[in-house]
C-alpha atoms as a PDB file:
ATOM      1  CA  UNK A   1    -215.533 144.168-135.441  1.00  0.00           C
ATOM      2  CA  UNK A   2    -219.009 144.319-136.624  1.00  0.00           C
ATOM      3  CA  UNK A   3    -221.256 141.145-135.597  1.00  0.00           C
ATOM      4  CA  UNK A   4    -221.910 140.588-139.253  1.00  0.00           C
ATOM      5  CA  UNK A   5    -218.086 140.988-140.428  1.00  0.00           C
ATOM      6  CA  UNK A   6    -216.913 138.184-137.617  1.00  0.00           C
ATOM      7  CA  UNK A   7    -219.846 135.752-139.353  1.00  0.00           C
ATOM      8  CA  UNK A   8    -218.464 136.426-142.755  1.00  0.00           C
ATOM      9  CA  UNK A   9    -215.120 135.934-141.183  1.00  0.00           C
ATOM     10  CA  UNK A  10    -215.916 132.312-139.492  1.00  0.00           C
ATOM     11  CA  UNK A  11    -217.858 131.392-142.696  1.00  0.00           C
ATOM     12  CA  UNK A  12    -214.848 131.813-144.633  1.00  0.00           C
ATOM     13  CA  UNK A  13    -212.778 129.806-142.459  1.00  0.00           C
ATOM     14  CA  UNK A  14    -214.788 126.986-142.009  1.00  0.00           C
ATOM     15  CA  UNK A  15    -215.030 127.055-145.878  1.00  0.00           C
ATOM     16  CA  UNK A  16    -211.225 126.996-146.059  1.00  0.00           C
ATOM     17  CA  UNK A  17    -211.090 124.149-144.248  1.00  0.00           C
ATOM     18  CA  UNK A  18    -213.290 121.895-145.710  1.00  0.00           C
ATOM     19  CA  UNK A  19    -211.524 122.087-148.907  1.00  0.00           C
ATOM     20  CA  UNK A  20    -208.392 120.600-147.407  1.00  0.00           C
ATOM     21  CA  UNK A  21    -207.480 116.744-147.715  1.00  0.00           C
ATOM     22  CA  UNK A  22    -208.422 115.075-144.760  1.00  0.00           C
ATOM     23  CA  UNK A  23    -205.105 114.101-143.376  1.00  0.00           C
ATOM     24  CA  UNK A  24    -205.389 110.371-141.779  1.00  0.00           C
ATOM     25  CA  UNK A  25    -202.631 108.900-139.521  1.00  0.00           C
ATOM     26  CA  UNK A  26    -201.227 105.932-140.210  1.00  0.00           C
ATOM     27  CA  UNK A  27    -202.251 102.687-139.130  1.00  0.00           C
ATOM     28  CA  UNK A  28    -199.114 101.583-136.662  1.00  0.00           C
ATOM     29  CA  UNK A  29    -197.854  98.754-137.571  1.00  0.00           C
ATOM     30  CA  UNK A  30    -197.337  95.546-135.015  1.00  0.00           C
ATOM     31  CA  UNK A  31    -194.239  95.137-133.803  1.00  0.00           C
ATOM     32  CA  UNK A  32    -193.175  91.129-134.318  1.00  0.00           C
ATOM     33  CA  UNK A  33    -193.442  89.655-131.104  1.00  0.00           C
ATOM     34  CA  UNK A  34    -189.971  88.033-129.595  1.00  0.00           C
ATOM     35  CA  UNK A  35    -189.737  84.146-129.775  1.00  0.00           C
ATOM     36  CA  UNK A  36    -189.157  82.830-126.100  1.00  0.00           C
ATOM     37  CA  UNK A  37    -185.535  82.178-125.750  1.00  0.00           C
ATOM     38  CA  UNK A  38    -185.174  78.154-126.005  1.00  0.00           C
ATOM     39  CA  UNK A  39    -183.047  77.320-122.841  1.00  0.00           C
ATOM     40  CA  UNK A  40    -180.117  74.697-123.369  1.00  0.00           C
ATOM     41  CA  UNK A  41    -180.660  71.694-121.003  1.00  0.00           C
ATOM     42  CA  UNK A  42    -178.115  72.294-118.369  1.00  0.00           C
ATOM     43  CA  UNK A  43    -176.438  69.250-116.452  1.00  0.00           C
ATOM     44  CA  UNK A  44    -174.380  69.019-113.664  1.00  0.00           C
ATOM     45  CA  UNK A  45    -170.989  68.505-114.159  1.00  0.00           C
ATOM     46  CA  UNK A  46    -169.291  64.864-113.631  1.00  0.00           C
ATOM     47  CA  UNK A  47    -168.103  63.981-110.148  1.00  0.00           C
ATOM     48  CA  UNK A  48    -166.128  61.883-108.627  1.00  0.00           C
ATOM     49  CA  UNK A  49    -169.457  59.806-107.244  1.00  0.00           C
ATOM     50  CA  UNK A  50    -170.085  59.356-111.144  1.00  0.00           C
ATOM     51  CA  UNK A  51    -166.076  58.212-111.994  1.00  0.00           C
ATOM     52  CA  UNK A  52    -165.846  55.884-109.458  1.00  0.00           C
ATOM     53  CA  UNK A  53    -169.363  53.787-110.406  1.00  0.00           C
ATOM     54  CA  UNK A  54    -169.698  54.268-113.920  1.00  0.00           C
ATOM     55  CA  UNK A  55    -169.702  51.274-116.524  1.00  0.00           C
ATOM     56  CA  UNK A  56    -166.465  50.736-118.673  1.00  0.00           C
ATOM     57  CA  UNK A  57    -165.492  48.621-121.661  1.00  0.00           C
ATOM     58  CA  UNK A  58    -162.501  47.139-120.994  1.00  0.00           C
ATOM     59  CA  UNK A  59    -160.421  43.970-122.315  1.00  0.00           C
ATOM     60  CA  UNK A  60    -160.998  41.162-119.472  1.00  0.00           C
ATOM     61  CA  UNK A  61    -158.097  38.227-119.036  1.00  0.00           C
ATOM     62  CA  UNK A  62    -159.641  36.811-122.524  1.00  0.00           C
ATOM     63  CA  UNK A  63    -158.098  39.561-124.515  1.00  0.00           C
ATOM     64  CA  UNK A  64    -162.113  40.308-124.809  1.00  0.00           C
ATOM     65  CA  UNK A  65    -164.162  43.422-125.008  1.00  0.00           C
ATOM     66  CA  UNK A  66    -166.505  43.665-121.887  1.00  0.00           C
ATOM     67  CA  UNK A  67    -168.828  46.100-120.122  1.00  0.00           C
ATOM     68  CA  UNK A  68    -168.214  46.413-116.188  1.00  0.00           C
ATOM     69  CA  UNK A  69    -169.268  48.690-113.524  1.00  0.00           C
ATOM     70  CA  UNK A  70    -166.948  49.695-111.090  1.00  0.00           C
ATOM     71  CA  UNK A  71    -168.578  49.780-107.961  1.00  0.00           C
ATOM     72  CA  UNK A  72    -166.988  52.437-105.191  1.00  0.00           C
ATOM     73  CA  UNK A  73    -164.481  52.704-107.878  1.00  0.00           C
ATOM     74  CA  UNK A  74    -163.740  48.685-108.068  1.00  0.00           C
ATOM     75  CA  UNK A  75    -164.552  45.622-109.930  1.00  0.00           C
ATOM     76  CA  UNK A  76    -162.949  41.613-109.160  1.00  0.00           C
ATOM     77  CA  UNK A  77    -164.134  38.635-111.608  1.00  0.00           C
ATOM     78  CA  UNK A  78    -162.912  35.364-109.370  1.00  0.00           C
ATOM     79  CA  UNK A  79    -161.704  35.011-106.151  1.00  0.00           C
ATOM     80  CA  UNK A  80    -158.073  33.463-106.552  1.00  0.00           C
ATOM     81  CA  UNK A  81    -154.927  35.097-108.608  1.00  0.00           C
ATOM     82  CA  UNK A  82    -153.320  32.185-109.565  1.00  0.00           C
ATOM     83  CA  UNK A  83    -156.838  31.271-111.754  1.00  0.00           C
ATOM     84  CA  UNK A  84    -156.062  32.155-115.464  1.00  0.00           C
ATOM     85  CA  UNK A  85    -160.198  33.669-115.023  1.00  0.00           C
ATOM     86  CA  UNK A  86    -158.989  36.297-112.018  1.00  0.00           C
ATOM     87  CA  UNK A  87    -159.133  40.056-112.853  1.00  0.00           C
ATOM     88  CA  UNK A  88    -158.946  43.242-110.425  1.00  0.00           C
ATOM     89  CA  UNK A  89    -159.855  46.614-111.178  1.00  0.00           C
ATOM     90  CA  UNK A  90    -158.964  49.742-109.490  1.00  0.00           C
ATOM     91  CA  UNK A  91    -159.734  53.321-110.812  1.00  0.00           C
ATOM     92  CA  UNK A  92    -159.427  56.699-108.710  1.00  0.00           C
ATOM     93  CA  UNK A  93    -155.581  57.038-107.722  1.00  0.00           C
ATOM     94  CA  UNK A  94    -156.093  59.862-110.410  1.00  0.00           C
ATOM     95  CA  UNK A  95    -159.054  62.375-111.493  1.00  0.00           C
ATOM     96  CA  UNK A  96    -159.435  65.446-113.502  1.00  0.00           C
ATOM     97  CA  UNK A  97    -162.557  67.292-114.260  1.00  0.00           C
ATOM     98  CA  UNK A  98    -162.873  69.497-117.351  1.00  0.00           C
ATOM     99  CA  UNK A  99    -165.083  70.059-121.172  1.00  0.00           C
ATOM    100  CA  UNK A 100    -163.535  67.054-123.321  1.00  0.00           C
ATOM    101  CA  UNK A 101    -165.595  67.957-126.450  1.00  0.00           C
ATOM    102  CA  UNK A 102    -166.448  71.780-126.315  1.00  0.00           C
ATOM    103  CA  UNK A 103    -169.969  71.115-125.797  1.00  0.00           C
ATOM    104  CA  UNK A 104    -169.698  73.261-122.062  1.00  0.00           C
ATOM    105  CA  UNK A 105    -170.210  70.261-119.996  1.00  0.00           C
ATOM    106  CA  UNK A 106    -168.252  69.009-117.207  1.00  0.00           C
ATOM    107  CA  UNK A 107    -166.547  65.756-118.258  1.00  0.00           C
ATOM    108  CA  UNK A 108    -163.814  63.390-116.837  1.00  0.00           C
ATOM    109  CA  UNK A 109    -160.473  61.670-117.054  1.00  0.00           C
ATOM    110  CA  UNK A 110    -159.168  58.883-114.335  1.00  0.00           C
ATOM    111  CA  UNK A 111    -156.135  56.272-113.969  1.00  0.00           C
ATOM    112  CA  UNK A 112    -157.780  52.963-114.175  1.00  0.00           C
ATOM    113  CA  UNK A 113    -155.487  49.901-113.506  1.00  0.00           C
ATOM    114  CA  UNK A 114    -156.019  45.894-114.576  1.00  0.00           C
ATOM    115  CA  UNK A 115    -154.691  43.363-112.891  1.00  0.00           C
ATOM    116  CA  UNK A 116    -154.441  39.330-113.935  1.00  0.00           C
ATOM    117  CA  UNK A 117    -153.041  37.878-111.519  1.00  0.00           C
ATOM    118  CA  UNK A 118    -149.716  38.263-112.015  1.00  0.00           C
ATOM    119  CA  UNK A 119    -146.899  41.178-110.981  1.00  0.00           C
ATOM    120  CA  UNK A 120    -148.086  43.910-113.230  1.00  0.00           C
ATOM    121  CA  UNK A 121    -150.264  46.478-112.757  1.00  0.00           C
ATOM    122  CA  UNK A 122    -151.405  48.133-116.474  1.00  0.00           C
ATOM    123  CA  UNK A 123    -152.835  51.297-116.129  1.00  0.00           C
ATOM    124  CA  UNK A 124    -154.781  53.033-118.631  1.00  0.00           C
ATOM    125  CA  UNK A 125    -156.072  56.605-118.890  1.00  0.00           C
ATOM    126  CA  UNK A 126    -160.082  56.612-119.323  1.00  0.00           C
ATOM    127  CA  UNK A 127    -162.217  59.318-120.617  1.00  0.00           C
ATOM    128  CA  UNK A 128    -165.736  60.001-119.700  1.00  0.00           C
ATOM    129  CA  UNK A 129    -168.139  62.065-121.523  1.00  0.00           C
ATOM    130  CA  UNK A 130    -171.030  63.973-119.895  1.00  0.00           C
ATOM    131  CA  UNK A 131    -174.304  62.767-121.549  1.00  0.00           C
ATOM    132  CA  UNK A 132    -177.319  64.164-120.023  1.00  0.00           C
ATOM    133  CA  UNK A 133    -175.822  64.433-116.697  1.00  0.00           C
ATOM    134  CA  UNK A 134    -174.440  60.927-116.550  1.00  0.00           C
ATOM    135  CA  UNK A 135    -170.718  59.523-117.544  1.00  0.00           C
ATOM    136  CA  UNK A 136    -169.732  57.546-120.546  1.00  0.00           C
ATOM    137  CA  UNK A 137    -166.631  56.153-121.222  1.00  0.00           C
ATOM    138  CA  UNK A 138    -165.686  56.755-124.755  1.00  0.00           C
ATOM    139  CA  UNK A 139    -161.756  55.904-124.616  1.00  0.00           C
ATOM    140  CA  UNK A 140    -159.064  54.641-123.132  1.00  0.00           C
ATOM    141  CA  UNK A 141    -155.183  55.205-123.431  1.00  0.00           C
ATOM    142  CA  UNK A 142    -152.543  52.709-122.181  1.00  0.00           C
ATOM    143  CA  UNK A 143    -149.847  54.582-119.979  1.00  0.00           C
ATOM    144  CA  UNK A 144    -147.594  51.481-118.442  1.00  0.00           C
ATOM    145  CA  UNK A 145    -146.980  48.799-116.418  1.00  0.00           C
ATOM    146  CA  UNK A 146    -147.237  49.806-112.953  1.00  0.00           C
ATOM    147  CA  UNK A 147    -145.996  53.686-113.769  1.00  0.00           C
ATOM    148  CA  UNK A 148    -145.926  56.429-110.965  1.00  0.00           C
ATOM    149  CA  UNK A 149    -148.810  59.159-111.765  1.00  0.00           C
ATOM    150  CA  UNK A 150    -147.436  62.693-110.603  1.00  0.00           C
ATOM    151  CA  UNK A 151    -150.274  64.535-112.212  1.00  0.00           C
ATOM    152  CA  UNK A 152    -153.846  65.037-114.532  1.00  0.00           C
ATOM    153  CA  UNK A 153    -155.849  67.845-115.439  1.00  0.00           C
ATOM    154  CA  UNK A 154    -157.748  69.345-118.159  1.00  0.00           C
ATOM    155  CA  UNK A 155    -157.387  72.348-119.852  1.00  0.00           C
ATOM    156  CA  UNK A 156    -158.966  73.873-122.803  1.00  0.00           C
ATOM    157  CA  UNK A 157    -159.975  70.498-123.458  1.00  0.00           C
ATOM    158  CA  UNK A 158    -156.583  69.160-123.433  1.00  0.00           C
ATOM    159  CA  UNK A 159    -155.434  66.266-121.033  1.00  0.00           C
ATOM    160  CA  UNK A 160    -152.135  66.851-118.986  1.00  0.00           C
ATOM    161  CA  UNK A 161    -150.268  63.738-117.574  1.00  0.00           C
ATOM    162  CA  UNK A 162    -147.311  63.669-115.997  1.00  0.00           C
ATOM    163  CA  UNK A 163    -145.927  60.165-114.699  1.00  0.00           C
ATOM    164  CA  UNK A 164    -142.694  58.135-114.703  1.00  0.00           C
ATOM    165  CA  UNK A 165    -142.587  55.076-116.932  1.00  0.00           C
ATOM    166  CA  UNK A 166    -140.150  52.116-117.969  1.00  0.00           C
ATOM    167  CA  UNK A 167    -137.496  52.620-119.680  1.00  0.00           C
ATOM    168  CA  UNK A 168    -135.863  50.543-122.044  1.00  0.00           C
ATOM    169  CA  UNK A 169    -133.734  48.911-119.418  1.00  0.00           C
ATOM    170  CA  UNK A 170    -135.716  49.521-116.428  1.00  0.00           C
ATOM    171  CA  UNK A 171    -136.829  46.859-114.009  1.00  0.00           C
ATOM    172  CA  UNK A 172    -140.538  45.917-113.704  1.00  0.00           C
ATOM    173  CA  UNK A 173    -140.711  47.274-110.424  1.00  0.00           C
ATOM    174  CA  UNK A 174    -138.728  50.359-110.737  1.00  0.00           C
ATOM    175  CA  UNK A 175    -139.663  52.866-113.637  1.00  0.00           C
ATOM    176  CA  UNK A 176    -137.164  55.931-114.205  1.00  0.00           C
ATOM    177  CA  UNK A 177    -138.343  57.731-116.979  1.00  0.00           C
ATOM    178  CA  UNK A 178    -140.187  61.387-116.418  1.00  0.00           C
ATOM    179  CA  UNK A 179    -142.870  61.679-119.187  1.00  0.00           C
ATOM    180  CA  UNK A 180    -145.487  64.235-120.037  1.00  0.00           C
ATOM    181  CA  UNK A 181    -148.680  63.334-122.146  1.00  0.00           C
ATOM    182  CA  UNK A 182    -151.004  65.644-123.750  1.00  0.00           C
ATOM    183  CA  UNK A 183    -153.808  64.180-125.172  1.00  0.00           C
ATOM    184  CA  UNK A 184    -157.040  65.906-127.259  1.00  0.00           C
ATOM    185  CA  UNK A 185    -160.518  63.955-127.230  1.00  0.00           C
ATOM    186  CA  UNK A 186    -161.236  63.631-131.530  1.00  0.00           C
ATOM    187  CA  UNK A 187    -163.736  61.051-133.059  1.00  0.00           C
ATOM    188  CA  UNK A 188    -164.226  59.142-128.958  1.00  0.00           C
ATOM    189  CA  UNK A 189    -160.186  58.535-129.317  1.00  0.00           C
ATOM    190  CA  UNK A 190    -157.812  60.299-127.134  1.00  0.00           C
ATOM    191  CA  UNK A 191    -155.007  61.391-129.607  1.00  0.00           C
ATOM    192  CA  UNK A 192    -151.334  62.312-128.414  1.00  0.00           C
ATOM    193  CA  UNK A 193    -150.616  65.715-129.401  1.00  0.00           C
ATOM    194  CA  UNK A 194    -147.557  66.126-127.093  1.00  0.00           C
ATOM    195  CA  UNK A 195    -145.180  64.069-125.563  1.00  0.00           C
ATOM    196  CA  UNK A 196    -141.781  64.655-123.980  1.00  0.00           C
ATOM    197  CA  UNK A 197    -139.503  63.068-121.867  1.00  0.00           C
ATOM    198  CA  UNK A 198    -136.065  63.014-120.244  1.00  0.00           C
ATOM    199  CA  UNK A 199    -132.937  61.553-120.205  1.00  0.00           C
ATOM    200  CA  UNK A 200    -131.211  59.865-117.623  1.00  0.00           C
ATOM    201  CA  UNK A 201    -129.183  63.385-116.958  1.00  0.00           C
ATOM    202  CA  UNK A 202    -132.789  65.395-117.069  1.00  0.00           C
ATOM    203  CA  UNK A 203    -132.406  66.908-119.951  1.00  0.00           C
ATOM    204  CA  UNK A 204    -135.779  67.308-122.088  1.00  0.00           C
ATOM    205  CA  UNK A 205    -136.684  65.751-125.189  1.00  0.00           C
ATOM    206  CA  UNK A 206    -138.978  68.135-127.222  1.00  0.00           C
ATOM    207  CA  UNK A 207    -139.886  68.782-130.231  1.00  0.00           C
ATOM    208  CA  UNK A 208    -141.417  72.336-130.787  1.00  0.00           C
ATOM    209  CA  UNK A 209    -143.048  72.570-134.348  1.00  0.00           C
ATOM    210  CA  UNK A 210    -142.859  76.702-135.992  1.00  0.00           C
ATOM    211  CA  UNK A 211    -144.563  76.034-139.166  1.00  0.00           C
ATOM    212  CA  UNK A 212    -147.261  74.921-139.739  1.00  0.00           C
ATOM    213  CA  UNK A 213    -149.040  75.926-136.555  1.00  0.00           C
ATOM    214  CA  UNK A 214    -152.020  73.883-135.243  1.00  0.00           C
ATOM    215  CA  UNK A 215    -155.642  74.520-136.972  1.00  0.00           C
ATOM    216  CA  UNK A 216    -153.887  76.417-139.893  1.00  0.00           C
ATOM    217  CA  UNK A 217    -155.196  76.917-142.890  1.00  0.00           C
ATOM    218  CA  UNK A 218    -153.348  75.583-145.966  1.00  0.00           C
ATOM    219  CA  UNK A 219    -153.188  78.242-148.665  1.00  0.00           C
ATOM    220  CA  UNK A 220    -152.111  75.653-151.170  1.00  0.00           C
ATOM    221  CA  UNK A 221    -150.787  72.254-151.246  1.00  0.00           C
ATOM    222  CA  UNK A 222    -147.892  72.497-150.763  1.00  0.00           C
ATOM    223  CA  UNK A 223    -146.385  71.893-146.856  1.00  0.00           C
ATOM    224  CA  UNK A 224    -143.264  73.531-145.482  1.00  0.00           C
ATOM    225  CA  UNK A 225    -141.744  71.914-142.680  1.00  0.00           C
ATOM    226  CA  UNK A 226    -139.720  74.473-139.877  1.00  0.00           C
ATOM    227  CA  UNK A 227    -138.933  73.416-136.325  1.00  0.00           C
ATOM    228  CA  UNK A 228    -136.512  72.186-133.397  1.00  0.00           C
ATOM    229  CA  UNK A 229    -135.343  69.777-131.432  1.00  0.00           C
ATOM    230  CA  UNK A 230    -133.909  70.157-127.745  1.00  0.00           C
ATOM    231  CA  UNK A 231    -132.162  67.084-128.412  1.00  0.00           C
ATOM    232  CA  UNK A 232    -131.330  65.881-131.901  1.00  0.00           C
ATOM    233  CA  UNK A 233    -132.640  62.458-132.185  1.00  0.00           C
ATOM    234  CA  UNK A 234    -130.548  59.009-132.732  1.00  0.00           C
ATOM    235  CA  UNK A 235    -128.910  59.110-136.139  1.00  0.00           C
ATOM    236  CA  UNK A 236    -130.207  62.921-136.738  1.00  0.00           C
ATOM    237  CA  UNK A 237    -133.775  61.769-137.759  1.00  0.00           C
ATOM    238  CA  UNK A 238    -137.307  61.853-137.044  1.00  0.00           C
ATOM    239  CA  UNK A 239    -140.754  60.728-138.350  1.00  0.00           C
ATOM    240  CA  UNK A 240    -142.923  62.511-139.559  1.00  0.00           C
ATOM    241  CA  UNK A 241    -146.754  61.088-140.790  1.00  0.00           C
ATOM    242  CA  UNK A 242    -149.840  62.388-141.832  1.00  0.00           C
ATOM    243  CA  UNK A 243    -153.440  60.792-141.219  1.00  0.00           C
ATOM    244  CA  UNK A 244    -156.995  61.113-141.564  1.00  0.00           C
ATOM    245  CA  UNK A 245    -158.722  62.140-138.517  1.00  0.00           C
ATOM    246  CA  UNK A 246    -159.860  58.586-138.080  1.00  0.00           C
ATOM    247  CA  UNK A 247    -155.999  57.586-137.749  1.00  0.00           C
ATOM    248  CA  UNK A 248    -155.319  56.455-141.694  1.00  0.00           C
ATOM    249  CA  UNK A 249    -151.921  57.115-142.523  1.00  0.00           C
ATOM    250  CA  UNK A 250    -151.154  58.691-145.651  1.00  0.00           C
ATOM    251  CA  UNK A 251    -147.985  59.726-145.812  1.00  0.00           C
ATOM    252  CA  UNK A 252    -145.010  58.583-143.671  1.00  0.00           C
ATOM    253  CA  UNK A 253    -141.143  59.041-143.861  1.00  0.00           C
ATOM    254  CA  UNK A 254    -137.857  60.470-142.981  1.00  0.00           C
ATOM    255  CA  UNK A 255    -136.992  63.528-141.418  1.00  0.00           C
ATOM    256  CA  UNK A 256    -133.353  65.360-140.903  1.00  0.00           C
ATOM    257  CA  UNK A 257    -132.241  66.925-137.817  1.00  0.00           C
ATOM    258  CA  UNK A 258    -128.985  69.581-139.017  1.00  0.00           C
ATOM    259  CA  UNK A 259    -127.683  69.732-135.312  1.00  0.00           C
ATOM    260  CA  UNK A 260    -123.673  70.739-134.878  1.00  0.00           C
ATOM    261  CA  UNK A 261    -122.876  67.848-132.377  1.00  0.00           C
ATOM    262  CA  UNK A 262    -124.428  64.390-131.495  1.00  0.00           C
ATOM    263  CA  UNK A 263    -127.553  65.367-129.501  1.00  0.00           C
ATOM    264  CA  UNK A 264    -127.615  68.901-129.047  1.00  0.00           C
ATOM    265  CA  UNK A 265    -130.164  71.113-130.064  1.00  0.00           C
ATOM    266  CA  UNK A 266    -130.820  71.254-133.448  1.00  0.00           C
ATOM    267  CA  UNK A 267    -133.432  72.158-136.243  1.00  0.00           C
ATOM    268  CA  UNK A 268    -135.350  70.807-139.325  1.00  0.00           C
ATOM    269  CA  UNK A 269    -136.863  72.065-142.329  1.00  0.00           C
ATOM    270  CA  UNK A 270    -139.083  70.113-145.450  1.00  0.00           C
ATOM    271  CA  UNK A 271    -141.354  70.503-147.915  1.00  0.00           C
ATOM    272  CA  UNK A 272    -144.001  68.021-148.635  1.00  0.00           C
ATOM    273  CA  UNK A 273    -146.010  67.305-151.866  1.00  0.00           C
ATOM    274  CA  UNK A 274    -150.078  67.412-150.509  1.00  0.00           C
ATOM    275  CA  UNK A 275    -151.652  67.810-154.499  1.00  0.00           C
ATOM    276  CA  UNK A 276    -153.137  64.292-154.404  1.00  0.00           C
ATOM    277  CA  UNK A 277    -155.059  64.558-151.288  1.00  0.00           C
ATOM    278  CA  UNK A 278    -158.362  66.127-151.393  1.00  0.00           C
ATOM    279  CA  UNK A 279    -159.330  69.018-149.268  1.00  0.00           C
ATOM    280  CA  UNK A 280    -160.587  68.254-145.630  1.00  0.00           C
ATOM    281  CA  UNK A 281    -158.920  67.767-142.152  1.00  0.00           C
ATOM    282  CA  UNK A 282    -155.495  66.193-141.308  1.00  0.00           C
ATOM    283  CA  UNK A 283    -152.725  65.678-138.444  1.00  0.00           C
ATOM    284  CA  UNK A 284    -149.373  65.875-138.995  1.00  0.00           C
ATOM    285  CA  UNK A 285    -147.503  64.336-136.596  1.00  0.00           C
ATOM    286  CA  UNK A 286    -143.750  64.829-135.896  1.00  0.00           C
ATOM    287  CA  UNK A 287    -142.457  62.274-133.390  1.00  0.00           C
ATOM    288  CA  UNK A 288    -138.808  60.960-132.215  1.00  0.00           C
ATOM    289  CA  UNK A 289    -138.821  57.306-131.478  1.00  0.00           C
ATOM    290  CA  UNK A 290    -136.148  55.157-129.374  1.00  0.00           C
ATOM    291  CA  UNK A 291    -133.590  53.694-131.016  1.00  0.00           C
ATOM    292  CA  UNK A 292    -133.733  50.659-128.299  1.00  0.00           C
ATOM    293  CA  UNK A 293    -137.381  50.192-128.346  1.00  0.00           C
ATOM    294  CA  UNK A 294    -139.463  52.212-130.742  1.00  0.00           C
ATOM    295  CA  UNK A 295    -141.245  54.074-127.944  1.00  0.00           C
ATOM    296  CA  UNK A 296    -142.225  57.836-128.378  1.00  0.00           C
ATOM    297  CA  UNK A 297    -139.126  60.268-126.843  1.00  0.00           C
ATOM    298  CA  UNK A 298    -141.144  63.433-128.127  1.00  0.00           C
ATOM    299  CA  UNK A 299    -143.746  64.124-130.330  1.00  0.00           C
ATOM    300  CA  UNK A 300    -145.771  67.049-131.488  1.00  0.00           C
ATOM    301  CA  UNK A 301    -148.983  66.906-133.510  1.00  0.00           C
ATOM    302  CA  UNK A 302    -150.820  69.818-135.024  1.00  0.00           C
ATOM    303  CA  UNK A 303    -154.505  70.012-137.335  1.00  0.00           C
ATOM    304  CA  UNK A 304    -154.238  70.933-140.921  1.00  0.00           C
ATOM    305  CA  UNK A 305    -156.779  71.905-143.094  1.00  0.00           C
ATOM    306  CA  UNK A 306    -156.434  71.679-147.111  1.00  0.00           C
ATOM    307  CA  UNK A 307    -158.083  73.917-149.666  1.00  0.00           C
END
């Protein structure tokens, strides 16, 4: 190739070129920078250190509401038992350590147990919520006079007690009875959601609910009723009651036990009229309660929620 062909040639594509649109990149875009992750305050869970020396509201010998601290787990006002003003109080026999009220902290329940002066010995069930690392005791629930505490724990933020209380014709000294109590934290209350007991041969009183299952969701207003009994209950009925989460009853009555003998197993079945009560949150409890005394014998309660 000539020397003046390869200028021509150059020439032309330089030419070329220039007559192009300039192609400019883009300008990249920022990337939107990650928030710092926010870290939950984390506390350490309730011990028994914290139980045993934490402040509780109790009733004193007045039938009065008052603050205490338990110190090493115990608290005396007076000095001598036959003085109307004496009161002794003993927690610790019993602990569990669990989440009460789903917020992931470690909470607690104990046995606490009163006593005036006298014979008995009333022991009450206390829970303790986890607030910023240190305990507060938001309820209490009365067990009995003197009962014997086989055991306590928490799971899936659901109290398990098992003791032995009075019967109907049982001595102060000398309770019989085999119970089991499970209780849910809702609203600072602890609210019975199970009970059963047993009779004098051992055999268990239960009541095990089919429909409506617990934290169902009402498709209409209308409730069916379905479940059985391991022991059909005096005169072939239970109770059945509905309430507010804040314990308001609204509805209360009757309900049949079809069992083919005088307490053996048997079943029930209802349907109850829900159109006048506006949509929100409910328990229905379903309990059988002692001829003799009115005590609880079973009980089952489950959440409802209405449309």
């Amino acid at each position: 190739m000539t020397f003046l062909r390869r200028l021509l040639l150059v020439g032309w594509v330089i030419g070329t070129t220039a007559c192009l649109p300039q192609v400019i990149p883009p300008t990249p875009t920022p990337l939107p920078s990650t928030p710092t992750p926010t870290s939950t305050p984390t506390y350490a869970p309730l011990s028994a250190t914290d139980v045993l020396n934490a402040e509780y509201l109790l009733l004193d010998f007045g039938g009065n509401l008052r603050t205490i601290r338990l110190s090493d787990g115990t608290y005396q006002s007076g000095n001598d038992p036959t003085q109307p003003d004496f009161w002794s109080v003993r927690l610790g026999e019993m602990m569990a350590f669990g989440d009460l009220n789903g917020d992931g902290l470690g909470d607690a329940v104990a046995t606490i147990a009163e006593n005036y002066g006298g014979t008995g010995v009333f022991v009450n069930l206390v829970a303790l919520l986890n607030e910023n690392g240190l305990p507060r005791h938001v309820a209490s629930y009365f067990i009995d006079d003197r009962p014997i505490l086989n055991s306590l724990t928490i799971q899936e933020e659901v109290v398990h007690l098992a003791a032995t209380i009075h019967g109907p014709n049982d001595p102060g000294c000398c309770p019989t009875q085999p119970v089991t109590r499970d209780l849910r934290l809702v609203n600072n209350n602890l609210m019975l959601i199970r009970a059963t007991s047993q009779t004098p041969g051992g055999q268990e009183r239960r009541i095990d609910l089919e429909e409506p299952t617990d934290n169902s969701t009402l498709s209409t207003k209308t409730l069916r009723l379905r479940g059985r009994v391991s022991i059909a209950p005096f005169e072939n009925t239970l109770r059945y009651r509905l309430t507010t989460a804040q314990g308001t009853t609204l509805l209360v009555g009757p309900l049949m036990v079809e069992a083919p003998d005088p307490g053996a197993p048997g079943t029930f079945e209802a349907t109850l009229d829900l159109q006048n009560l506006p949509g929100g949150l409910y328990y229905l409890e379903i309990a059988d309660l002692s001829a003799a005394d009115g005590s609880i014998l079973a009980l089952i309660m489950v959440r409802l929620n209405l449309p």
